[in-house]
N, C-alpha and C. Protein backbone atom coordinates (compact mmCIF):
# COMPACT_ATOMS: atom_id res chain seq x y z
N UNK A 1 4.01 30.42 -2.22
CA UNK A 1 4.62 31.47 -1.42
C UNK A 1 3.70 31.90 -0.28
N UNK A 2 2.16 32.03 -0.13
CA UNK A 2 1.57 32.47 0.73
C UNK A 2 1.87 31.67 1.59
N UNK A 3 1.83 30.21 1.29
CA UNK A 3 1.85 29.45 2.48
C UNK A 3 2.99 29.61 3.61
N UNK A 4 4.01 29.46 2.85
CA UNK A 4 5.25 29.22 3.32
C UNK A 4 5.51 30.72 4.27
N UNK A 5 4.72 31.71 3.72
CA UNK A 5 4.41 32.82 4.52
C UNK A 5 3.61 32.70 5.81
N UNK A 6 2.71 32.52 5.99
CA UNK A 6 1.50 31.36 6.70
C UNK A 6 2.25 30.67 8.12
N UNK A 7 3.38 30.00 7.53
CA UNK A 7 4.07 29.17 8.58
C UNK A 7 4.65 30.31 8.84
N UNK A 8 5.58 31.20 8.39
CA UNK A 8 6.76 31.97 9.25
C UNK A 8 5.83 32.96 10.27
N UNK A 9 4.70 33.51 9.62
CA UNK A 9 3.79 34.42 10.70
C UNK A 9 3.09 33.31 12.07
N UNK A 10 3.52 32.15 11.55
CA UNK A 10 2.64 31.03 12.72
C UNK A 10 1.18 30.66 12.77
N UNK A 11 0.84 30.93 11.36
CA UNK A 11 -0.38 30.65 10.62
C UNK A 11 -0.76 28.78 10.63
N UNK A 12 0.82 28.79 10.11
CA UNK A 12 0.40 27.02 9.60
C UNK A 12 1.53 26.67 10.47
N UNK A 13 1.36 25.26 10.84
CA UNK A 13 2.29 24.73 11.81
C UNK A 13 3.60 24.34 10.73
N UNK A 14 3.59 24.04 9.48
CA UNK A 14 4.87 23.87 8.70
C UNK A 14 4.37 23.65 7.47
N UNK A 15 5.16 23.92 5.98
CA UNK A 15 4.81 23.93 5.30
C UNK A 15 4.97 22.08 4.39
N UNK A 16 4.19 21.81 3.68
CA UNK A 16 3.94 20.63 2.91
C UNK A 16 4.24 20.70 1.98
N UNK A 17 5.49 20.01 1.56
CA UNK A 17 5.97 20.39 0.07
C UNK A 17 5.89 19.01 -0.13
N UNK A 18 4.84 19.09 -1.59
CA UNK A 18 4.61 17.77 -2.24
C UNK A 18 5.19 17.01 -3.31
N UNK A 19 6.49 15.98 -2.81
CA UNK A 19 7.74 15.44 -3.57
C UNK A 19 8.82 15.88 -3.36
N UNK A 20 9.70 14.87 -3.20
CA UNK A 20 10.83 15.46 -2.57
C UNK A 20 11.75 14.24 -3.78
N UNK A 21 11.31 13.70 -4.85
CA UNK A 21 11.63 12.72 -5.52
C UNK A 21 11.69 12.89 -7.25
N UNK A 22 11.36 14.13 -7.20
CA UNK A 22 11.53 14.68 -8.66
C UNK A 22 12.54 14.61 -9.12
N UNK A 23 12.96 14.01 -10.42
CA UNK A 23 14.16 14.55 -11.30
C UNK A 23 14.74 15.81 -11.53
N UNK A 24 14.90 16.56 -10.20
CA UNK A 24 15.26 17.70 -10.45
C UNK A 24 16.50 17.93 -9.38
N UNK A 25 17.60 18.96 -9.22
CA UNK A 25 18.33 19.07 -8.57
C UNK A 25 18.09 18.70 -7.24
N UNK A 26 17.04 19.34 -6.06
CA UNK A 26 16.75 18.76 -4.83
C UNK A 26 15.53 18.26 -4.67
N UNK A 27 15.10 17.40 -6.01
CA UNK A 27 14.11 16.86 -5.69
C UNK A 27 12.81 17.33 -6.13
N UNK A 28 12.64 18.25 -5.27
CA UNK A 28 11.38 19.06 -5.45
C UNK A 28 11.02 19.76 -6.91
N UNK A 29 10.00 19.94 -6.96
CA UNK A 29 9.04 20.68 -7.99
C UNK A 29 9.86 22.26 -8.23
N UNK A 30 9.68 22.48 -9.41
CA UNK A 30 10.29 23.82 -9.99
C UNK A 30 9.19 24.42 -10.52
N UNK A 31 9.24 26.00 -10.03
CA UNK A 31 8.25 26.80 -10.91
C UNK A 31 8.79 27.90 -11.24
N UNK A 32 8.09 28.75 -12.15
CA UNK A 32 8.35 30.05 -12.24
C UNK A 32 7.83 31.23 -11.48
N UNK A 33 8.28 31.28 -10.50
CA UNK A 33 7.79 32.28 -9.13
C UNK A 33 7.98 33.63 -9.70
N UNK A 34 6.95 34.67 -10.00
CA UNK A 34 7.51 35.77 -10.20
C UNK A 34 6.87 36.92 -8.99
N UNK A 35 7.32 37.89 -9.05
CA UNK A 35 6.85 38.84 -7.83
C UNK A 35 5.41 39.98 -8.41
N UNK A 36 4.30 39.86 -7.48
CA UNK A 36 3.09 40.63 -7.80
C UNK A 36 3.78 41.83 -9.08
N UNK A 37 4.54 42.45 -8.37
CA UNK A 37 4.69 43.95 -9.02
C UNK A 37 5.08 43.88 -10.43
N UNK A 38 5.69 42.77 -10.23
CA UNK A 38 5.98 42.20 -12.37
C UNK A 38 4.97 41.51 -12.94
N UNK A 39 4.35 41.11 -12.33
CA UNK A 39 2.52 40.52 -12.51
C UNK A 39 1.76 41.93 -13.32
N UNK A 40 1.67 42.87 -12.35
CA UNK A 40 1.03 43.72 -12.95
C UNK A 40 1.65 44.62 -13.75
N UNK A 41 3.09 45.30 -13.80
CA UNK A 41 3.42 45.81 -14.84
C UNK A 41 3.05 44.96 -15.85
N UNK A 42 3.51 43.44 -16.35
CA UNK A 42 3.21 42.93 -17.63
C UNK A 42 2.06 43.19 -17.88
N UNK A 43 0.62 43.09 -17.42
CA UNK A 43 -0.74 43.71 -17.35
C UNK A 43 -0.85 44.89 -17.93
N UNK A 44 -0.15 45.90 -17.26
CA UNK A 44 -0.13 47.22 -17.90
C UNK A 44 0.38 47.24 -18.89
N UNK A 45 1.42 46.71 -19.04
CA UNK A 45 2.30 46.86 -20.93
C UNK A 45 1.15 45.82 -21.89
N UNK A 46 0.72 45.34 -21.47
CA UNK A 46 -0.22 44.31 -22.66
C UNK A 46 -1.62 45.53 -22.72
N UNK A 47 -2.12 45.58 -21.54
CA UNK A 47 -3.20 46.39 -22.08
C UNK A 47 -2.84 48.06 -22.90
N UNK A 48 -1.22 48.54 -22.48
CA UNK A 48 -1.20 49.52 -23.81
C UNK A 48 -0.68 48.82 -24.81
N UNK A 49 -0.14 47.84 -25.11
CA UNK A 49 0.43 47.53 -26.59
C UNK A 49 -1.82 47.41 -27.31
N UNK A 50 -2.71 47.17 -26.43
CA UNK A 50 -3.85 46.29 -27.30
C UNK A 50 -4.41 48.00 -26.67
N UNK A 51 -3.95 48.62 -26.47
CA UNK A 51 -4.43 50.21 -27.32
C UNK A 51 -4.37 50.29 -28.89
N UNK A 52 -3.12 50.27 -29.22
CA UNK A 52 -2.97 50.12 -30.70
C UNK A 52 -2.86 49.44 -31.14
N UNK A 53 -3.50 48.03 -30.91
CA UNK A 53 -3.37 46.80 -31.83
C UNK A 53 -4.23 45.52 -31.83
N UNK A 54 -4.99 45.86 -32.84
CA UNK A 54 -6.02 45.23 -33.14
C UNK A 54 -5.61 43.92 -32.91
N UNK A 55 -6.49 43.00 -32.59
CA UNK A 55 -6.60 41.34 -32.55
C UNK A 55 -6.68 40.28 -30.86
N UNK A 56 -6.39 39.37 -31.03
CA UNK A 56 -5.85 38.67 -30.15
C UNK A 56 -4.68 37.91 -29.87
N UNK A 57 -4.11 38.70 -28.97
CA UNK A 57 -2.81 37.71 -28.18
C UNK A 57 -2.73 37.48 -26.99
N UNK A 58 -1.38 36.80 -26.94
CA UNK A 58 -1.11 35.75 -25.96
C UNK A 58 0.51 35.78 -25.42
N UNK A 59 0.55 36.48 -23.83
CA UNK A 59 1.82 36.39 -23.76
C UNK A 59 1.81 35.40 -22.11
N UNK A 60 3.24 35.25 -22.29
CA UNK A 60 3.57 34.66 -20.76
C UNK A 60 4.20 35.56 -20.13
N UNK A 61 3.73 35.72 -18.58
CA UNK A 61 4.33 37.28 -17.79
C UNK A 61 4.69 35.92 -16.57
N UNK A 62 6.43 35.82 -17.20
CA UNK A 62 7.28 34.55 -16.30
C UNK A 62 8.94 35.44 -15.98
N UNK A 63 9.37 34.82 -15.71
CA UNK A 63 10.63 34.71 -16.04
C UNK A 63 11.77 33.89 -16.78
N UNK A 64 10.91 32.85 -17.14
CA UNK A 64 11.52 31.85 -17.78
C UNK A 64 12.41 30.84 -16.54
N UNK A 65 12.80 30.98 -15.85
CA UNK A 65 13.37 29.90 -15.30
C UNK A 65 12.58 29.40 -14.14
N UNK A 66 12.82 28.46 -13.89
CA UNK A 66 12.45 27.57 -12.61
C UNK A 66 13.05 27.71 -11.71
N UNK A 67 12.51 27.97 -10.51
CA UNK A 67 13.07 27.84 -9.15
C UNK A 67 12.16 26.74 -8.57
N UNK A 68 12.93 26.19 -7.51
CA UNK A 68 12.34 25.03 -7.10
C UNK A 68 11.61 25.43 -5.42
N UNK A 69 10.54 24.64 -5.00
CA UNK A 69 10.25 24.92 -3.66
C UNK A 69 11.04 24.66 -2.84
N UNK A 70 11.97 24.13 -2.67
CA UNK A 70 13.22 24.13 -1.84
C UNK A 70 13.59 25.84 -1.73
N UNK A 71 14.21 25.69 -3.09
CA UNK A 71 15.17 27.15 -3.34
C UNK A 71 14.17 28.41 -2.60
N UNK A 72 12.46 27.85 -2.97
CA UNK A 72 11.79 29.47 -2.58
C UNK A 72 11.80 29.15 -1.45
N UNK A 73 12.11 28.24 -1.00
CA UNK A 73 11.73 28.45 1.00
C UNK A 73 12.89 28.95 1.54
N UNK A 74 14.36 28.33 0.89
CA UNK A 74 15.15 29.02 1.52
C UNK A 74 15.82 30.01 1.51
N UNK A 75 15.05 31.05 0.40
CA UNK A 75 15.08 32.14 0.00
C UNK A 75 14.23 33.10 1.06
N UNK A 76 12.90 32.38 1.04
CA UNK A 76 11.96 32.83 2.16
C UNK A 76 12.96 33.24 3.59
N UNK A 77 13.22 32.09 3.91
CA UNK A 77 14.42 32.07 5.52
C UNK A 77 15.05 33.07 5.31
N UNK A 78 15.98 33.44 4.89
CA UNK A 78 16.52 34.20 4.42
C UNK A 78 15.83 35.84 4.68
N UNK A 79 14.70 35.98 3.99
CA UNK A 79 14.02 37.27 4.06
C UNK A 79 13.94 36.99 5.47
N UNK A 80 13.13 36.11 6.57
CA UNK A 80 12.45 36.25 7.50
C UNK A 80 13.68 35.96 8.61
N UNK A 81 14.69 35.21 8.50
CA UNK A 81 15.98 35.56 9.36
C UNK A 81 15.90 34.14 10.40
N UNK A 82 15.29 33.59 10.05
CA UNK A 82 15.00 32.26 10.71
C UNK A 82 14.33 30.70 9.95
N UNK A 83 14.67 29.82 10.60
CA UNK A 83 14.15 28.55 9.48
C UNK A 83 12.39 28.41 9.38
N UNK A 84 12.21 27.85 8.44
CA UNK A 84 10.78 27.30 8.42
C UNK A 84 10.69 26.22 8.36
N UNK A 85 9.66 25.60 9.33
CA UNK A 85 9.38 24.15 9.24
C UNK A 85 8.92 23.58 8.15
N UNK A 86 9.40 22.41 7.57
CA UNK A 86 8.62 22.11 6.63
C UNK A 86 8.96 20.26 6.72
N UNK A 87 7.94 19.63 5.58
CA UNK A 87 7.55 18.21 5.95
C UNK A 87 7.86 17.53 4.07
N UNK A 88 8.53 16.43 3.91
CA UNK A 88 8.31 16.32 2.41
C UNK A 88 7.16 15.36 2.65
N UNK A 89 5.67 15.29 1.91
CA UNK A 89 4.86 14.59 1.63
C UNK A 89 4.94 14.11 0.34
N UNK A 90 4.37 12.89 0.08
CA UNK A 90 4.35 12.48 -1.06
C UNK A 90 3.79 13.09 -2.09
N UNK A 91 4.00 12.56 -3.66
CA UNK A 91 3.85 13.59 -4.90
C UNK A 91 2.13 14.01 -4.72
N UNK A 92 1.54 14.93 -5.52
CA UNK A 92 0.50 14.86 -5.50
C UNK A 92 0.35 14.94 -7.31
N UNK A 93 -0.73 13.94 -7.33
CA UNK A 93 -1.33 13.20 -9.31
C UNK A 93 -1.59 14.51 -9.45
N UNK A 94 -1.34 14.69 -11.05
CA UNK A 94 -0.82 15.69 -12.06
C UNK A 94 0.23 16.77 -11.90
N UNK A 95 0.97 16.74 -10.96
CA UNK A 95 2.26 17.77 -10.33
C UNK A 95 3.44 17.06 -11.67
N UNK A 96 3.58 17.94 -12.26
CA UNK A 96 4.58 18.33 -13.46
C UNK A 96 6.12 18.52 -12.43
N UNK A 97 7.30 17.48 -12.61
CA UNK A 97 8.42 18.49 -12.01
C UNK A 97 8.68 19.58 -11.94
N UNK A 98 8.70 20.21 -13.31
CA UNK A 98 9.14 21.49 -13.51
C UNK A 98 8.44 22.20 -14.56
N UNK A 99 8.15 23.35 -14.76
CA UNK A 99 7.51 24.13 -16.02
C UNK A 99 7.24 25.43 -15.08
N UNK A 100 7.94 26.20 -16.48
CA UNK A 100 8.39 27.71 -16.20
C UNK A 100 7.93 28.69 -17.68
N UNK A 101 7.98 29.69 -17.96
CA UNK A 101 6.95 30.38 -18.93
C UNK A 101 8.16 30.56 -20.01
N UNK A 102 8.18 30.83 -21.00
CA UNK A 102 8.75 31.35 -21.97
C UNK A 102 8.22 33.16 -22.22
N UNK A 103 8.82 33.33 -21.79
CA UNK A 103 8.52 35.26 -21.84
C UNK A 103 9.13 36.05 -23.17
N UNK A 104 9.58 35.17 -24.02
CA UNK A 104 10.21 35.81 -25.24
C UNK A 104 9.22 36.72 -26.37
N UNK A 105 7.35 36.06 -26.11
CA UNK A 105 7.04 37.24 -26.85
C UNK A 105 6.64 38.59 -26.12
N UNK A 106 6.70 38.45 -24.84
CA UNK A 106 6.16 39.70 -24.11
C UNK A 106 7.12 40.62 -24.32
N UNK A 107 8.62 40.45 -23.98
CA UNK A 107 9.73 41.07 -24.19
C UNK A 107 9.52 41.65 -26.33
N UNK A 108 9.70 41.13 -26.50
CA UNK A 108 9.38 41.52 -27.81
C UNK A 108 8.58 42.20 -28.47
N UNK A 109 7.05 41.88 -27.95
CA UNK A 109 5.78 42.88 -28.03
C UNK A 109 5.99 43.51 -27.28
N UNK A 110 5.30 43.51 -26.09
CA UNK A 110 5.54 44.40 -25.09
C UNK A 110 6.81 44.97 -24.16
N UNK A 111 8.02 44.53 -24.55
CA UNK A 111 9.08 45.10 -24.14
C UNK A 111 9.23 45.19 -22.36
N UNK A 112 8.92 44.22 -21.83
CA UNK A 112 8.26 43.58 -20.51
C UNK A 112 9.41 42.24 -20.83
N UNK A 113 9.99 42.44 -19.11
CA UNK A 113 10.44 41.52 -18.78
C UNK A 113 10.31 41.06 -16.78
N UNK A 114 10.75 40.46 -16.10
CA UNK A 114 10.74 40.56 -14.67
C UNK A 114 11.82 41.45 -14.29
N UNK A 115 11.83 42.41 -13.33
CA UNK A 115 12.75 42.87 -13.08
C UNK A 115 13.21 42.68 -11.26
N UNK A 116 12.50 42.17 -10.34
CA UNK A 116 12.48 41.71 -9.51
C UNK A 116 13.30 40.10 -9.22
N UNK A 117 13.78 39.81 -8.10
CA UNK A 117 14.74 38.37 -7.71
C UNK A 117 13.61 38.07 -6.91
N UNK A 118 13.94 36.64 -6.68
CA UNK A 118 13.16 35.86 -5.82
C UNK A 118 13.12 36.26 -4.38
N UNK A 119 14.50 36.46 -4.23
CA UNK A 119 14.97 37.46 -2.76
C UNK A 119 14.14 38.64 -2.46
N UNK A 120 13.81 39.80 -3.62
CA UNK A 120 13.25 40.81 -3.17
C UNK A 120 11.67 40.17 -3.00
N UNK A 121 11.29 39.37 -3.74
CA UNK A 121 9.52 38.68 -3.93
C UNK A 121 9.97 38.27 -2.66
N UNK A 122 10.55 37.74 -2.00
CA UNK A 122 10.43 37.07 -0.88
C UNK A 122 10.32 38.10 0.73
N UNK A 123 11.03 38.87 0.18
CA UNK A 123 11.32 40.22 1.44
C UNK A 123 9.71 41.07 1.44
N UNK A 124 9.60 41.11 0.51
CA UNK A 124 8.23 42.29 -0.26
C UNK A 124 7.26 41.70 0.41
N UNK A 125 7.39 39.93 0.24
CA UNK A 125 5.97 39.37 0.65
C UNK A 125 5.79 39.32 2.07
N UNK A 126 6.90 38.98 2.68
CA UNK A 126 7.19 38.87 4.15
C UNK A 126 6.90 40.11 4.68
N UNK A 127 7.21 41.05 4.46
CA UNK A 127 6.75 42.39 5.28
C UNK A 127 5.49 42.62 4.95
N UNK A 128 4.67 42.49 4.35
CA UNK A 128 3.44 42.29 3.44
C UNK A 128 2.72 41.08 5.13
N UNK A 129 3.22 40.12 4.78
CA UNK A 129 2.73 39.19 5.60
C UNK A 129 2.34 39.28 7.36
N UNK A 130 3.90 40.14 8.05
CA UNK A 130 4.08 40.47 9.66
C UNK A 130 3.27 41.41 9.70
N UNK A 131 2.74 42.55 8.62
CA UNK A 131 1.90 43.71 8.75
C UNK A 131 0.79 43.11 8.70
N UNK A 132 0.09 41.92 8.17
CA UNK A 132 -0.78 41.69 8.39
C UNK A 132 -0.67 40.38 8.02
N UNK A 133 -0.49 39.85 9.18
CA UNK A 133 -0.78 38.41 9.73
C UNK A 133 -1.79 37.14 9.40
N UNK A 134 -3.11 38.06 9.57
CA UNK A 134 -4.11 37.29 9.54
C UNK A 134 -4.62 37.30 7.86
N UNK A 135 -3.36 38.24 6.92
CA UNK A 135 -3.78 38.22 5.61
C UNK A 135 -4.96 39.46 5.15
N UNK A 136 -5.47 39.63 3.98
CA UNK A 136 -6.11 40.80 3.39
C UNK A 136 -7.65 40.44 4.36
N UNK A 137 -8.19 41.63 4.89
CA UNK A 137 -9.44 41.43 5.85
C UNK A 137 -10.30 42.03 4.90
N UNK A 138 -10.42 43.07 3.45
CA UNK A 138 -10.88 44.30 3.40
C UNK A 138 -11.97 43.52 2.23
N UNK A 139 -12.46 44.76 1.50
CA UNK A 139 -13.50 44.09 0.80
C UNK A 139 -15.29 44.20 1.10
């Protein structure tokens, strides 16, 4: 997603999506894209469930399904109101078609799920992105 951000601010001249030959609906690679803000709520619900509960676990903070880099770019367009360039390059060694998280124990322990669309991750990031162009300076 940064990238594909990257190109629409005029960062990168177009984005490189690697395989366009996958066993998957258009080809391309599928992931589980989820949006920062469900990143860190799941964070917050795990570190209070391990307030009261002794041990070690292990959750996935996904959504469970796959979206493909196709789908997130033209989801991206969409937020940004115009196309993005992009190039299919060949696969790159160890790129998995598809794999997406199973979130069934977070929901269960922690009662955490995504509540965000790819659409709003995509809008959120993009205004995120035109406000600052050149990306996070601070630090």
């Amino acid at each position: 997603v940064p990238f594909i951000a990257q190109v629409a601010v005029g960062r990168r001249e177009k984005l490189m999506v690697f395989g366009g030959d996958y066993e998957t609906p258009d080809g391309t690679c599928q992931r589980d894209f989820i949006h920062v803000v469900d990143l860190a709520e799941g964070h917050a619900a795990a570190l209070r469930y391990l307030e009261g509960h002794a041990g070690v676990y292990r959750w996935n903070l996904g959504s469970g399904q796959g979206t493909s880099v196709l789908e997130m770019l033209r989801a991206f367009e969409a937020a940004v109101g115009a196309p993005i360039p992009y190039e299919i390059a060949p696969r790159r060694a160890g790129d998995l078609p598809a794999f997406w998280a199973d979130p069934s124990s977070a929901l269960a322990d922690l009662g955490w799920s995504t509540t965000r669309t790819v659409a709003q991750m995509c809008e959120d990031h993009w205004r995120w992105q035109k406000n600052n162009p050149m990306g996070y300076q601070g630090a």
